[in-house]
Protein backbone atom coordinates (compact mmCIF):
# COMPACT_ATOMS: atom_id res chain seq x y z
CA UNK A 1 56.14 32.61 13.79
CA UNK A 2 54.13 30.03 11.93
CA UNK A 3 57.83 28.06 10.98
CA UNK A 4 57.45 27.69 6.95
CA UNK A 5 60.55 27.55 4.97
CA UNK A 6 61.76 31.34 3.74
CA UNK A 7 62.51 30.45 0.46
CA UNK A 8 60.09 31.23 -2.56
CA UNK A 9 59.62 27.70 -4.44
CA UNK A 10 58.70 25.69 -1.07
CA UNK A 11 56.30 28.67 -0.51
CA UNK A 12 54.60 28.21 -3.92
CA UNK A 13 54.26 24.50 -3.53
CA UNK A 14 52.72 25.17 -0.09
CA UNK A 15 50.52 27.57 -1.52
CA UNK A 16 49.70 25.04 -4.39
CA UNK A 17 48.92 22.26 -2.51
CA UNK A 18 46.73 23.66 -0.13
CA UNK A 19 45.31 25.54 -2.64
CA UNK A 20 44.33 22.18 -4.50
CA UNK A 21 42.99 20.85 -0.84
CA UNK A 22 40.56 23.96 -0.46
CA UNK A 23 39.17 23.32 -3.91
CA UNK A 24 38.42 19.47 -2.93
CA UNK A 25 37.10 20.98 0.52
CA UNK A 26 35.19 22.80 -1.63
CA UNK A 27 33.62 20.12 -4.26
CA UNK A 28 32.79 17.95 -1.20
CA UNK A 29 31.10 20.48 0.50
CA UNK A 30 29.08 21.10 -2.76
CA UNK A 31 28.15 17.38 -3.09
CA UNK A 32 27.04 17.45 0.46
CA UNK A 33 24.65 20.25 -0.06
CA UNK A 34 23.66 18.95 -2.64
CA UNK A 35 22.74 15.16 -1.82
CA UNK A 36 21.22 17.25 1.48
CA UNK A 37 18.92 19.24 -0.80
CA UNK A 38 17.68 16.16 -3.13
CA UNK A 39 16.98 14.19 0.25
CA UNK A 40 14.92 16.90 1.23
CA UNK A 41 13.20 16.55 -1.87
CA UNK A 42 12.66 13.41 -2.20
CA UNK A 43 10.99 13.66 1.28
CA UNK A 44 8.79 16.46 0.37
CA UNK A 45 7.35 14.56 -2.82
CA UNK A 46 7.01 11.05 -1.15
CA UNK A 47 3.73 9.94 -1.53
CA UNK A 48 2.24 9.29 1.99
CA UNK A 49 2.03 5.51 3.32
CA UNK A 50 -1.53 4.05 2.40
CA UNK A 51 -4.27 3.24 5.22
CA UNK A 52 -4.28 -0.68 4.93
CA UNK A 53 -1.95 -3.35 2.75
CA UNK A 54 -2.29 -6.79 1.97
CA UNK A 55 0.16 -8.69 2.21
CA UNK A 56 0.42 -11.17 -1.04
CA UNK A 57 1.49 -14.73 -0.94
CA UNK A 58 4.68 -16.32 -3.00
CA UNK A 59 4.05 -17.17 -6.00
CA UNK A 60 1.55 -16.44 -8.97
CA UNK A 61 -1.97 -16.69 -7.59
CA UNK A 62 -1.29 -17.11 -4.26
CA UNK A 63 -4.15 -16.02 -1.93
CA UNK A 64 -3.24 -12.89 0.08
CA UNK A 65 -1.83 -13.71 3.82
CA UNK A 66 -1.99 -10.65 6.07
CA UNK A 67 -3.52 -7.24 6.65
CA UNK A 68 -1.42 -4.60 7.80
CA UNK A 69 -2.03 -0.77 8.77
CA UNK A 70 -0.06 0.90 6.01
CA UNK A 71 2.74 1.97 8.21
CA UNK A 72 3.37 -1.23 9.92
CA UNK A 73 6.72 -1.94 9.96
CA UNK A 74 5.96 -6.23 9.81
CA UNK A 75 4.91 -5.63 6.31
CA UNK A 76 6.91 -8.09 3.32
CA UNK A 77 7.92 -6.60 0.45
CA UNK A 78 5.12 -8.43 -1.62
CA UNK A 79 1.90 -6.24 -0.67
CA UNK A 80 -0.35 -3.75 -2.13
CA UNK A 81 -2.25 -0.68 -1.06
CA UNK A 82 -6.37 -1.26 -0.29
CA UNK A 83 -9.14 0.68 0.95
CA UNK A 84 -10.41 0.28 4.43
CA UNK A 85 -13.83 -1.31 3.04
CA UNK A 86 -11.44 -3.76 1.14
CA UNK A 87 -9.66 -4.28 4.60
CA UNK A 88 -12.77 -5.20 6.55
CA UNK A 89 -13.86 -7.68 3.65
CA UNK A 90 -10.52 -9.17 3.56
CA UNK A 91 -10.20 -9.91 7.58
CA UNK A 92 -14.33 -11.10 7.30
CA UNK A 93 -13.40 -13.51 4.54
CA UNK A 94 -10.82 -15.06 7.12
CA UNK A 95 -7.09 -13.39 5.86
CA UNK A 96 -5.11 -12.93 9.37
CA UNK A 97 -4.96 -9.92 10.87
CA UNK A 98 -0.91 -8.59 11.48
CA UNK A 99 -0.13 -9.81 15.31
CA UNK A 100 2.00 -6.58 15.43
CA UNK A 101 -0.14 -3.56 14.05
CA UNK A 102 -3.57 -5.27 14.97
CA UNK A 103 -5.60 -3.44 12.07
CA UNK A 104 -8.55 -5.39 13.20
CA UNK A 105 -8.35 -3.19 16.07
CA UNK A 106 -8.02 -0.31 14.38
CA UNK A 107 -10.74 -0.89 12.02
CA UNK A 108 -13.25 -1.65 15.37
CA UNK A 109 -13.85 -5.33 14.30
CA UNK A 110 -12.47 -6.24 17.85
């Protein structure tokens, strides 16, 4: 029916080896779940994005060069979270305003 060899040592190693492949089925499917369940996790107890970030220049002491909406996706990896009274002071004092999530919009200074 199924065509495996009738004798009992080729059955055993059959049995063996797939009985070694459904334990690494199993392990992998354990990892999964589990790399599934920390992602989960980790999105659960992510801080949420702040309201405004300034973008900082290169270099030590470099003035600031952009004001983003905290989830704008234009944002450099050099910034910092500030408060939306710090945002209007920075875009009066003449830092640009990000061409792509327009926070002087946002903020009603348009």
């Amino acid at each position: 029916m199924y065509d495996l060899p009738s004798d009992l040592p080729r059955l055993r190693t059959l049995r063996t080896w797939h009985a070694m492949w459904v334990d690494r089925i199993d392990q992998a499917i354990t990892t999964a779940e589990r790399q599934k369940r920390e992602q989960q996790q980790g999105e659960e107890r992510r801080p949420p994005p702040p309201d405004w970030t300034l973008e900082l220049g290169i270099g030590v002491g470099a003035p600031p060069t952009d004001v983003h909406t905290g989830d704008c996706y234009a944002t450099g990896r050099r910034r910092r979270p500030i408060t939306r009274e710090q945002a209007v002071a920075a875009l009066t004092e003449g830092i640009r305003a990000c061409i792509h999530c327009r926070p002087d919009t946002a903020l009603g200074m348009l």
